[in-house]
PDB file of N, CA and C in Angstrom:
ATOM      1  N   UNK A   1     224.862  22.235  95.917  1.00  0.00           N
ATOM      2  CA  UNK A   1     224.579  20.993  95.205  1.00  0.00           C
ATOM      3  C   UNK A   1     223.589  21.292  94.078  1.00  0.00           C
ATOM      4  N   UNK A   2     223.955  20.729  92.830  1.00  0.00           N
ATOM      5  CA  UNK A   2     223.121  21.330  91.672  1.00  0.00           C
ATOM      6  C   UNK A   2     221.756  20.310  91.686  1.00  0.00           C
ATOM      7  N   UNK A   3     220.578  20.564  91.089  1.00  0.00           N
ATOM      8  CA  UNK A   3     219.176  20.159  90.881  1.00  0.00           C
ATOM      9  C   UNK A   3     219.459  19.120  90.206  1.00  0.00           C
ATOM     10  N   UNK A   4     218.916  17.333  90.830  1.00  0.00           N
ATOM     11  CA  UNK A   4     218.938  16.798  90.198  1.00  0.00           C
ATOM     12  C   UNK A   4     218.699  16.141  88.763  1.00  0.00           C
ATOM     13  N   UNK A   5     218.848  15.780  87.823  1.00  0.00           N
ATOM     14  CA  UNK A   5     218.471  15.468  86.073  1.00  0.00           C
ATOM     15  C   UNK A   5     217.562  14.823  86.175  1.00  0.00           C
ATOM     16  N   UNK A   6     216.887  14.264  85.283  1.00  0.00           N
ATOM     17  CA  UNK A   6     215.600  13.434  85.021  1.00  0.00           C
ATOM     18  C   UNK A   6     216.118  11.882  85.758  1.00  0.00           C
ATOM     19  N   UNK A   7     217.249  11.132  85.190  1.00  0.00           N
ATOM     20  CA  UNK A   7     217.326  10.262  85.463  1.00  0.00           C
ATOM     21  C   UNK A   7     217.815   9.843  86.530  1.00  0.00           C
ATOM     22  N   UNK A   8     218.467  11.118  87.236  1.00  0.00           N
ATOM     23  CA  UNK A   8     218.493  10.647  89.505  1.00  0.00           C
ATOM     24  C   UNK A   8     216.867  10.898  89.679  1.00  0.00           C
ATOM     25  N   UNK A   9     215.855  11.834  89.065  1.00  0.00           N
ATOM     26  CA  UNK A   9     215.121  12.035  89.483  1.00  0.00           C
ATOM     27  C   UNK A   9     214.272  10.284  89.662  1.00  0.00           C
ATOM     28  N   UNK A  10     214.378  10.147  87.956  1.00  0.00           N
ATOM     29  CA  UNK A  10     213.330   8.710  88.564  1.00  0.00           C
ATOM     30  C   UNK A  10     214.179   7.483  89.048  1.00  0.00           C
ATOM     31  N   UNK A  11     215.325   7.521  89.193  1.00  0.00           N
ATOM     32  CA  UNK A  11     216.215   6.619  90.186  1.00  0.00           C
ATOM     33  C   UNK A  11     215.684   6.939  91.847  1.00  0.00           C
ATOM     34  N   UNK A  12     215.288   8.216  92.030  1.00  0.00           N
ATOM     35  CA  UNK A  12     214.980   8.603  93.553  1.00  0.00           C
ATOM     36  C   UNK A  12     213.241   8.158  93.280  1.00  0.00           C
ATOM     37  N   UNK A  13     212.851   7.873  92.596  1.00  0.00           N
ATOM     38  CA  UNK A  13     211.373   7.346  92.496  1.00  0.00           C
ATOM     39  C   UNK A  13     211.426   6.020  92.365  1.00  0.00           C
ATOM     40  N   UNK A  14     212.293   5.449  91.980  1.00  0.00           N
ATOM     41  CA  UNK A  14     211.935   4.014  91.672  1.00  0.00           C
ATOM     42  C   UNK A  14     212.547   3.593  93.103  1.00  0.00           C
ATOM     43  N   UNK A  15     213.737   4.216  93.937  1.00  0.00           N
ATOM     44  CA  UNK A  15     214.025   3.888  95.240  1.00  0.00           C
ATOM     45  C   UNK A  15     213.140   4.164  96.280  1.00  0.00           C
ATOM     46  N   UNK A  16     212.021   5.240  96.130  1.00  0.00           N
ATOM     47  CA  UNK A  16     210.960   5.480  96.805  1.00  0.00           C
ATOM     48  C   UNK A  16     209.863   3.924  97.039  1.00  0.00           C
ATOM     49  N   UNK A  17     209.679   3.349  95.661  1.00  0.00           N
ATOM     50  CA  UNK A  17     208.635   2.792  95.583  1.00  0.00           C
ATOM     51  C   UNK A  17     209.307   0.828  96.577  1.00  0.00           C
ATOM     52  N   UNK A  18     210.544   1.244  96.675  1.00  0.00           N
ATOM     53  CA  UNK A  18     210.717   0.115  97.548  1.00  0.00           C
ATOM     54  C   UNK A  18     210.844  -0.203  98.864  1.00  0.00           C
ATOM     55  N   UNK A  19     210.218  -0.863  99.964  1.00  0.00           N
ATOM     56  CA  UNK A  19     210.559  -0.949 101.306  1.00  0.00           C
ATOM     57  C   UNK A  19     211.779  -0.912 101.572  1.00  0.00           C
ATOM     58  N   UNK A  20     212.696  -0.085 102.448  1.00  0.00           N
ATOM     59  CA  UNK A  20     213.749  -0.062 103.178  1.00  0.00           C
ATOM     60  C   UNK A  20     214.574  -0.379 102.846  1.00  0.00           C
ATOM     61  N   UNK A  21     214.384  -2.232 103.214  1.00  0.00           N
ATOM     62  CA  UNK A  21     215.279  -3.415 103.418  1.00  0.00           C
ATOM     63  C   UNK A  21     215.429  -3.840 102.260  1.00  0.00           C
ATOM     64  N   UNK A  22     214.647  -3.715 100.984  1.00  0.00           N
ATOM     65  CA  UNK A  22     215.060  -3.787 100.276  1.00  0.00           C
ATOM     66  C   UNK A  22     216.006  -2.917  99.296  1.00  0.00           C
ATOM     67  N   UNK A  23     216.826  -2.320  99.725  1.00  0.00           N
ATOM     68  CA  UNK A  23     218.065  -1.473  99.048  1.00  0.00           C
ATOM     69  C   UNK A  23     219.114  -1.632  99.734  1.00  0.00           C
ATOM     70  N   UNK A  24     220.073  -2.130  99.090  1.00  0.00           N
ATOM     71  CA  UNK A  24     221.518  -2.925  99.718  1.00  0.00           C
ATOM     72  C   UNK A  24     222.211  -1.657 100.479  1.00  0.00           C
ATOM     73  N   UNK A  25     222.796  -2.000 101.535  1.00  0.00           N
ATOM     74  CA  UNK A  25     223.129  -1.006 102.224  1.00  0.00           C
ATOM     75  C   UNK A  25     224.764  -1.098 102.590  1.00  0.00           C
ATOM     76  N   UNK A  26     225.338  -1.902 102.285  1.00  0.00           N
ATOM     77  CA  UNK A  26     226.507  -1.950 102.160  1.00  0.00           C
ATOM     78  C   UNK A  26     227.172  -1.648 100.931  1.00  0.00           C
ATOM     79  N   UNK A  27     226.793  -1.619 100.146  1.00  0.00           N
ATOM     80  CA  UNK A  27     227.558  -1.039  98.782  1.00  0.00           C
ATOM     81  C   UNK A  27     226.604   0.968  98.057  1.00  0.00           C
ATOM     82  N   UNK A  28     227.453   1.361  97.466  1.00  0.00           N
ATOM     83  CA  UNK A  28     226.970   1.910  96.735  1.00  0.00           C
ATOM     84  C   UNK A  28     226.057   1.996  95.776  1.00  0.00           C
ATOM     85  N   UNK A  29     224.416   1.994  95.971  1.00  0.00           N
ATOM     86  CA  UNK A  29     223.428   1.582  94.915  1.00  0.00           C
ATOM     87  C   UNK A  29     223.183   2.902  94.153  1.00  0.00           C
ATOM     88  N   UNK A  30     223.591   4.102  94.506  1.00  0.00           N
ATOM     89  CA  UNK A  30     223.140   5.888  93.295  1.00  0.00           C
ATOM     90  C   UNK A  30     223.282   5.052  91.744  1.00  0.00           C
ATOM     91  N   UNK A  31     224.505   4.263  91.619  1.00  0.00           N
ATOM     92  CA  UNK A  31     225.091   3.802  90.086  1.00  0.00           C
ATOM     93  C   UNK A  31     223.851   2.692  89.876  1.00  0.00           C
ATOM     94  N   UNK A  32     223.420   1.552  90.783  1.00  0.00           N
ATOM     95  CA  UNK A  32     222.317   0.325  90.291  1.00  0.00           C
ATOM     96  C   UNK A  32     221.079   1.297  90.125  1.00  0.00           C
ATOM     97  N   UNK A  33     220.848   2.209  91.123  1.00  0.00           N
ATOM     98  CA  UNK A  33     218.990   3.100  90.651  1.00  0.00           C
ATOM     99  C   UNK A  33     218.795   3.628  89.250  1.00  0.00           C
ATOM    100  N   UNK A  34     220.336   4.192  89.110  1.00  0.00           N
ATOM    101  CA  UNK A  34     220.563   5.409  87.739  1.00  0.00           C
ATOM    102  C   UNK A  34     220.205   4.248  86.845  1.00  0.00           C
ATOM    103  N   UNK A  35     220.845   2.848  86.763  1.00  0.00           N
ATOM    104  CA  UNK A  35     220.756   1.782  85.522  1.00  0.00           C
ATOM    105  C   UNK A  35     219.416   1.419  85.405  1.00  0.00           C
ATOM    106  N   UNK A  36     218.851   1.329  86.694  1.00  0.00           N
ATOM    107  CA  UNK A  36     217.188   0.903  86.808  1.00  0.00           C
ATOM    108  C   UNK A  36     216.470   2.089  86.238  1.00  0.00           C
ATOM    109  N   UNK A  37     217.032   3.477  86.275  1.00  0.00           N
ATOM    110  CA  UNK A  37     216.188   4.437  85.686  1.00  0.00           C
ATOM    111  C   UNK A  37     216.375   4.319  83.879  1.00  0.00           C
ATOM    112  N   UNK A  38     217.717   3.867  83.644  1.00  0.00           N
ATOM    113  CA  UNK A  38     217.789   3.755  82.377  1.00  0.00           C
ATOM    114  C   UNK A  38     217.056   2.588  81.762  1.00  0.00           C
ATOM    115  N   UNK A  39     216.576   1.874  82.145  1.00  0.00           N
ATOM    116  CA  UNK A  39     215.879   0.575  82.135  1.00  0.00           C
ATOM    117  C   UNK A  39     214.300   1.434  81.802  1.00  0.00           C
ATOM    118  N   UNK A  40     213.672   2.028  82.332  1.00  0.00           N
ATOM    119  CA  UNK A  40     212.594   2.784  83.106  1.00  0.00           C
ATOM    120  C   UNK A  40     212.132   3.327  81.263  1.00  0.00           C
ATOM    121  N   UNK A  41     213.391   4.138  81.357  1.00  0.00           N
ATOM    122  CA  UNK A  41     213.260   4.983  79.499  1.00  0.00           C
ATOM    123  C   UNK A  41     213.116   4.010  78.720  1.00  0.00           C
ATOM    124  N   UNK A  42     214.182   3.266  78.939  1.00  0.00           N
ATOM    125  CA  UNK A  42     214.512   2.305  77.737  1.00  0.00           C
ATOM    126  C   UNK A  42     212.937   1.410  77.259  1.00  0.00           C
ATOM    127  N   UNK A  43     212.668   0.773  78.331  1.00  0.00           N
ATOM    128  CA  UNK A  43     211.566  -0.392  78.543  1.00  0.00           C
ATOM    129  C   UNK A  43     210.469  -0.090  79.030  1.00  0.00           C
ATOM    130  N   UNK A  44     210.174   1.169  79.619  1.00  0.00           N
ATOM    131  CA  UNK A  44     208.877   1.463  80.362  1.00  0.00           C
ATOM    132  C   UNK A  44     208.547  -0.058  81.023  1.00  0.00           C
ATOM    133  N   UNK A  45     206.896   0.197  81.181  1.00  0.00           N
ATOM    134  CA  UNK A  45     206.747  -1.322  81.635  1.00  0.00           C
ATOM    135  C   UNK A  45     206.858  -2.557  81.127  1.00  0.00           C
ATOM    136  N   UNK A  46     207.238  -2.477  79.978  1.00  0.00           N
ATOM    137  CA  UNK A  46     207.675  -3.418  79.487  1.00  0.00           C
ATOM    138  C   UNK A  46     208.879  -4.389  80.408  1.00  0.00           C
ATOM    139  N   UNK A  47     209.570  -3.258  81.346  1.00  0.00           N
ATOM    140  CA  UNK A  47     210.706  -3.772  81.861  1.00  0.00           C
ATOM    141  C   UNK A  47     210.684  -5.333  82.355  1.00  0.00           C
ATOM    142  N   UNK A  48     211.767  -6.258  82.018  1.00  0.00           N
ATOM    143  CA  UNK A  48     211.610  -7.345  82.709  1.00  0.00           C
ATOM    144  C   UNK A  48     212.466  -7.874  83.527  1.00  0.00           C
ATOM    145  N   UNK A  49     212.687  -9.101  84.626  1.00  0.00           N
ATOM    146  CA  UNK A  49     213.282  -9.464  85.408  1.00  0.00           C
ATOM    147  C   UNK A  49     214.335 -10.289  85.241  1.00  0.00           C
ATOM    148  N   UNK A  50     214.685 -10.275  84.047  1.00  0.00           N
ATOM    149  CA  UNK A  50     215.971 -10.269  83.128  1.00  0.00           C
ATOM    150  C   UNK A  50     217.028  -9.152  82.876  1.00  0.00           C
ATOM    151  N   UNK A  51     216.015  -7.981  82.573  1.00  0.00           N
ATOM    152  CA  UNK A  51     216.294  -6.786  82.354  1.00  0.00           C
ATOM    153  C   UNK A  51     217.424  -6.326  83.327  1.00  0.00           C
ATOM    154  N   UNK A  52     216.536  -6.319  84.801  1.00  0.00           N
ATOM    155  CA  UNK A  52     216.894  -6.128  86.091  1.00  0.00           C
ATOM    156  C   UNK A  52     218.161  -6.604  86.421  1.00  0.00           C
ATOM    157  N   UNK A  53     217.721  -8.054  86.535  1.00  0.00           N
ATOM    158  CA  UNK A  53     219.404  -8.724  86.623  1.00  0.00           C
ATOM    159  C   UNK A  53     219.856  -8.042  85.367  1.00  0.00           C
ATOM    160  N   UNK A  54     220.390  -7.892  84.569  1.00  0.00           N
ATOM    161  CA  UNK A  54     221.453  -7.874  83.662  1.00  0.00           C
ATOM    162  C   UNK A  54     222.329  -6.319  84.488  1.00  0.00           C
ATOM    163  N   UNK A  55     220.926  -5.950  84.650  1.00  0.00           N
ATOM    164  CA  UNK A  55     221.830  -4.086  85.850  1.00  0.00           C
ATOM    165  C   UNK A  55     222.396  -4.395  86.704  1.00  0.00           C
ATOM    166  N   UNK A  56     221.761  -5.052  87.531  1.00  0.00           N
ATOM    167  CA  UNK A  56     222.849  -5.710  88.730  1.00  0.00           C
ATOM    168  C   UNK A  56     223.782  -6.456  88.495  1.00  0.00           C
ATOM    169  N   UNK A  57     223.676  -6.967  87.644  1.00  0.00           N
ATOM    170  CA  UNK A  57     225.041  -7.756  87.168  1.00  0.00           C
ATOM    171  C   UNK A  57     226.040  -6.866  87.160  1.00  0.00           C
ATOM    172  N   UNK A  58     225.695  -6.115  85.893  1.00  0.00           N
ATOM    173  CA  UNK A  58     226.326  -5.195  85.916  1.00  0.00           C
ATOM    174  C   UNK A  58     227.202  -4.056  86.991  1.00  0.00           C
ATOM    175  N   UNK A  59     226.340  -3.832  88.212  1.00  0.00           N
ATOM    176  CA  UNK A  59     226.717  -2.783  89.019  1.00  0.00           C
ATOM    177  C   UNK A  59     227.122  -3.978  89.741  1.00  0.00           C
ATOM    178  N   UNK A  60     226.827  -4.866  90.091  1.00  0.00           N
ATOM    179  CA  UNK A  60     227.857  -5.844  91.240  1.00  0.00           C
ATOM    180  C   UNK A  60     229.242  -5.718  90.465  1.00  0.00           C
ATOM    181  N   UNK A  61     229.300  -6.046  89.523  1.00  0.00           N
ATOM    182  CA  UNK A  61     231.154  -6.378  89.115  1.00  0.00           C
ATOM    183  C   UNK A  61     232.009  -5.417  89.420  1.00  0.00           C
ATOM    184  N   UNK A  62     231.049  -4.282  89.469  1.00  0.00           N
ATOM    185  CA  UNK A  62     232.878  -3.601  90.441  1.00  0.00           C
ATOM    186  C   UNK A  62     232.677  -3.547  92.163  1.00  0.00           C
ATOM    187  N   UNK A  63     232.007  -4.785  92.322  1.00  0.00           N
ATOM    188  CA  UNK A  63     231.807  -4.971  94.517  1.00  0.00           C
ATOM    189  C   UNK A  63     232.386  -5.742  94.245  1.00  0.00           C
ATOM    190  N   UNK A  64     231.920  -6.996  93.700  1.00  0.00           N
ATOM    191  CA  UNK A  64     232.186  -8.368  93.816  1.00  0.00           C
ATOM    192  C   UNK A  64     232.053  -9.058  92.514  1.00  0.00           C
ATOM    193  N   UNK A  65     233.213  -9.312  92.062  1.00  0.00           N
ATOM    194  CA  UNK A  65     233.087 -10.110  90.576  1.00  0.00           C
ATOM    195  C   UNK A  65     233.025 -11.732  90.550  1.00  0.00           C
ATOM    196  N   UNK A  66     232.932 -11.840  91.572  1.00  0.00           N
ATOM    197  CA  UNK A  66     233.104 -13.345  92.339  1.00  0.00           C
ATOM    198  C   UNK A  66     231.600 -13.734  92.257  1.00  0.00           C
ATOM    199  N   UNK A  67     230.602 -13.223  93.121  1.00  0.00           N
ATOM    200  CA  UNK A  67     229.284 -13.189  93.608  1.00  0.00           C
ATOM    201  C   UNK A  67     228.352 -14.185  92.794  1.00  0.00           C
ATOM    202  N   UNK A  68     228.471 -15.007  93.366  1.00  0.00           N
ATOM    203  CA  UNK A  68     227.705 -16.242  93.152  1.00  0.00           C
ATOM    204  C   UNK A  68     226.072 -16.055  92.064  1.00  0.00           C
ATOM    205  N   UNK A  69     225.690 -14.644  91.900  1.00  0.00           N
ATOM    206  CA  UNK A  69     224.402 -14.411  91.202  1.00  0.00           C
ATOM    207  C   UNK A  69     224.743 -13.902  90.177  1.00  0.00           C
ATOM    208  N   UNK A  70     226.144 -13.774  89.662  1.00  0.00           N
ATOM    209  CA  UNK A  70     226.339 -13.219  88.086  1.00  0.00           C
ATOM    210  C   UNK A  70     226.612 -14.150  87.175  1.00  0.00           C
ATOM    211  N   UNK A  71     225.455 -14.759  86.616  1.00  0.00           N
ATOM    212  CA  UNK A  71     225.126 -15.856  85.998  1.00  0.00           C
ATOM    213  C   UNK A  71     223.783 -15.389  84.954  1.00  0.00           C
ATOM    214  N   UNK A  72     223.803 -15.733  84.012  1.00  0.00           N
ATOM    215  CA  UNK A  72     222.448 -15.277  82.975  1.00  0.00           C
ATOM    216  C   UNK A  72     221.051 -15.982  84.363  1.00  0.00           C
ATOM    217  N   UNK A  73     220.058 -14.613  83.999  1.00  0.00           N
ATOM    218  CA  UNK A  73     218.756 -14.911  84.767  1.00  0.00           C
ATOM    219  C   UNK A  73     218.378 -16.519  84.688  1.00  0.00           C
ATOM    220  N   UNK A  74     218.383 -17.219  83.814  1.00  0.00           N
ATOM    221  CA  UNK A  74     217.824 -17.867  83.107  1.00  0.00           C
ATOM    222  C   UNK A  74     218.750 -19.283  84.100  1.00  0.00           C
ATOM    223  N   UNK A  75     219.440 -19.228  84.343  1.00  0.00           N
ATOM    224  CA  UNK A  75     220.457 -20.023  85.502  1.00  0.00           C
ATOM    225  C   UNK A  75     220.862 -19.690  86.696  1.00  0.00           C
ATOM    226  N   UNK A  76     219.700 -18.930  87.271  1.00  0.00           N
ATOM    227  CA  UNK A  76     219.813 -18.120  89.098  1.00  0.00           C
ATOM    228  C   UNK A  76     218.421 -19.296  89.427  1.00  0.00           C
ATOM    229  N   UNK A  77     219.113 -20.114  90.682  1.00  0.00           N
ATOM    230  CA  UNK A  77     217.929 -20.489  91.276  1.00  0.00           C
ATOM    231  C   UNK A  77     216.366 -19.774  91.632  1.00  0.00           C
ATOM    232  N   UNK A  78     215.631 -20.231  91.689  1.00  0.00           N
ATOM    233  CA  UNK A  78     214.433 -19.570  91.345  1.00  0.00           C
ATOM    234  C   UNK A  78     213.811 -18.400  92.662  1.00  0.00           C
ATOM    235  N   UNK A  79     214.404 -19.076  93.605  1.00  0.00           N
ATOM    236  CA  UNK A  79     214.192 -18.233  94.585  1.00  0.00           C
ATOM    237  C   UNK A  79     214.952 -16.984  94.651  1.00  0.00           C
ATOM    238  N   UNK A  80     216.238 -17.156  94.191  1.00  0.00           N
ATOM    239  CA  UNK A  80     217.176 -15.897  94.092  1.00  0.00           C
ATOM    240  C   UNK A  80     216.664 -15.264  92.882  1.00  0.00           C
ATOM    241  N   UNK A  81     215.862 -15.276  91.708  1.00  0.00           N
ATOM    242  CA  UNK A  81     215.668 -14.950  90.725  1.00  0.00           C
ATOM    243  C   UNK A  81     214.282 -14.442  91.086  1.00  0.00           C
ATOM    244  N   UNK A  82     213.735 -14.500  91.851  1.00  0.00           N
ATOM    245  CA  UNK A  82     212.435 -13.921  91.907  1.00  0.00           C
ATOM    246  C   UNK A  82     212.578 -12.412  93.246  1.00  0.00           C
ATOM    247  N   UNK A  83     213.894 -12.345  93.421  1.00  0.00           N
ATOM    248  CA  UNK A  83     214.274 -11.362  94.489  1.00  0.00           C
ATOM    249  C   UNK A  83     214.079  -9.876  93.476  1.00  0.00           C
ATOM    250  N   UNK A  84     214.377 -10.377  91.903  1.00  0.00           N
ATOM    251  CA  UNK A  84     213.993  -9.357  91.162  1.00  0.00           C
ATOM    252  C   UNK A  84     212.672  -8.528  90.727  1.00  0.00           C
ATOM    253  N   UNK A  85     212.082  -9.169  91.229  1.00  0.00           N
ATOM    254  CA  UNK A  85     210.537  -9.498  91.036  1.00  0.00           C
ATOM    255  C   UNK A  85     210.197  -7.477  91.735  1.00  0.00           C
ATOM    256  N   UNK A  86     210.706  -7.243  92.834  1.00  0.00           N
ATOM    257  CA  UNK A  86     210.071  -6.441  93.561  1.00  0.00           C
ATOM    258  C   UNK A  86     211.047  -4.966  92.745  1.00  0.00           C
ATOM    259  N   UNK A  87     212.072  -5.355  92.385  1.00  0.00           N
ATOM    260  CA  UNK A  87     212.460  -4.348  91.465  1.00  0.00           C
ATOM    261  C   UNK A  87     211.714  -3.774  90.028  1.00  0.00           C
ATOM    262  N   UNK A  88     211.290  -4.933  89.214  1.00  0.00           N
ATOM    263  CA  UNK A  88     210.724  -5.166  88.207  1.00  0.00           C
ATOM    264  C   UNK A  88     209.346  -4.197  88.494  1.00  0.00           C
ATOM    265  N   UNK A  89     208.840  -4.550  89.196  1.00  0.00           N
ATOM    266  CA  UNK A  89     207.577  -3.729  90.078  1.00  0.00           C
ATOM    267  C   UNK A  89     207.616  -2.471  89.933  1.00  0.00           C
ATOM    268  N   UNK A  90     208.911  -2.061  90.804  1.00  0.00           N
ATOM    269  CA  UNK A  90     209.168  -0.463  91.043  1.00  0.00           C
ATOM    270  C   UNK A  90     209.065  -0.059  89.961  1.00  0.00           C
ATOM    271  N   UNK A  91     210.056  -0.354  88.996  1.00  0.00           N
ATOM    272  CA  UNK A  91     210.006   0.216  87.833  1.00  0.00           C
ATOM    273  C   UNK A  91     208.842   0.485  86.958  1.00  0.00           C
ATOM    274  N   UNK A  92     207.940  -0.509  86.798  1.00  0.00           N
ATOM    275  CA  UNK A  92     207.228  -0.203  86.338  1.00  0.00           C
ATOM    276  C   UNK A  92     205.973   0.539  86.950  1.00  0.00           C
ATOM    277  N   UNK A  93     205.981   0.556  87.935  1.00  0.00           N
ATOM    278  CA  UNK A  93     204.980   1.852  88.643  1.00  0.00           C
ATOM    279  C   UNK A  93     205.449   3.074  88.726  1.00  0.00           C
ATOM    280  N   UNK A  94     207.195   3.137  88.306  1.00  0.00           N
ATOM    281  CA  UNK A  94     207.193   4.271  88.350  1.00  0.00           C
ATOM    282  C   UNK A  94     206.810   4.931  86.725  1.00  0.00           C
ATOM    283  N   UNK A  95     207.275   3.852  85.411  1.00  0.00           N
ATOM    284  CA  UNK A  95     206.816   4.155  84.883  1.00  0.00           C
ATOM    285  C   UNK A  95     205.511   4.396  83.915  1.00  0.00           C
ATOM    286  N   UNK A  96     204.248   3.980  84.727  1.00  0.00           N
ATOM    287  CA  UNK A  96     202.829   3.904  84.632  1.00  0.00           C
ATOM    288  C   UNK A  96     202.693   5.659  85.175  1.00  0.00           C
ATOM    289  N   UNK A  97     202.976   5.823  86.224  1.00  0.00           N
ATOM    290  CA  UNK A  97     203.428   7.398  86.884  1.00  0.00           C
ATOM    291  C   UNK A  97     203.628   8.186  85.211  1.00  0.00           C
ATOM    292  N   UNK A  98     204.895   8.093  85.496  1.00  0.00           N
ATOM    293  CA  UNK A  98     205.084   8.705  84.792  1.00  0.00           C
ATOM    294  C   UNK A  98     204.805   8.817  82.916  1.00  0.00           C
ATOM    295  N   UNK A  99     204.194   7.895  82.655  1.00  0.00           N
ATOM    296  CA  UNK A  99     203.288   7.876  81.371  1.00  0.00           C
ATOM    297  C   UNK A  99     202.253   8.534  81.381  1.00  0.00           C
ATOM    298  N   UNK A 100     201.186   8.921  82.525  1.00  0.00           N
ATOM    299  CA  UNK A 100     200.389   9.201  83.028  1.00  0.00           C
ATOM    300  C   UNK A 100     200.692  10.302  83.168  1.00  0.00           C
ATOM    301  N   UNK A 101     201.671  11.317  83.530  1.00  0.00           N
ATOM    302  CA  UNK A 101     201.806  12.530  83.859  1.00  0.00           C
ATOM    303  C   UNK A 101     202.456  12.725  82.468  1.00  0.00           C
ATOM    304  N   UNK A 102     202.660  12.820  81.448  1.00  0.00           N
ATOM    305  CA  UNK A 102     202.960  12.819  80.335  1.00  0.00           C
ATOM    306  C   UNK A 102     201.753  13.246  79.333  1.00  0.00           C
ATOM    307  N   UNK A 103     200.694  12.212  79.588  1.00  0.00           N
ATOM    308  CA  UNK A 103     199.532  12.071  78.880  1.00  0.00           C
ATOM    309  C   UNK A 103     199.010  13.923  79.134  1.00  0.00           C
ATOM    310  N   UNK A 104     198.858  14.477  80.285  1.00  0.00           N
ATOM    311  CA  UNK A 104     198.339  15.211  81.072  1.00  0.00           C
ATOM    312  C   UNK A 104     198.949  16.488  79.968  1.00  0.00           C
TER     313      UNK A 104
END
């Protein structure tokens, strides 16, 4: 198995920085971390919980194109819209990390 690239690398960091239960375990998430890592470059902490959803949007449509949460952020009940909240997080601690080891 070849050495992972930068961007499984901070996909396996930004999946680090979340409890368990929070990483869907019935579908394939390697493709939602990789988008959250591209998010990570793209936005550093800037990243937002818009951002987030728009990845999952994205990586849900080939599970479920049906799925009741692929709707602009901006029209997800608030409670389902703040589930992003702990993603938004990861990301950006991972990329405070890694700004920080940069600086160095």
């Amino acid at each position: 198995m070849s050495e992972a690239n930068y961007l499984q690398q901070l996909a396996r960091l930004i999946r680090k920085e979340l409890p368990s239960q929070s990483v869907p375990t019935d579908f394939d998430t390697e493709p939602l971390f990789l988008a959250y890592a591209v998010l990570l470059k793209a936005r550093g902490t800037e990243v937002t919980p818009q951002d987030v959803h728009n990845a999952w949007v994205a990586w849900m449509l080939t599970f479920n194109p049906e799925h009741e949460a692929l709707v602009p952020y901006e029209d997800l009940p608030a409670d389902v819209a703040r589930q992003d909240d702990k993603y938004v997080e990861a990301i950006r601690r991972v990329a405070s990390t890694e700004a920080a080891n940069q600086e160095r």
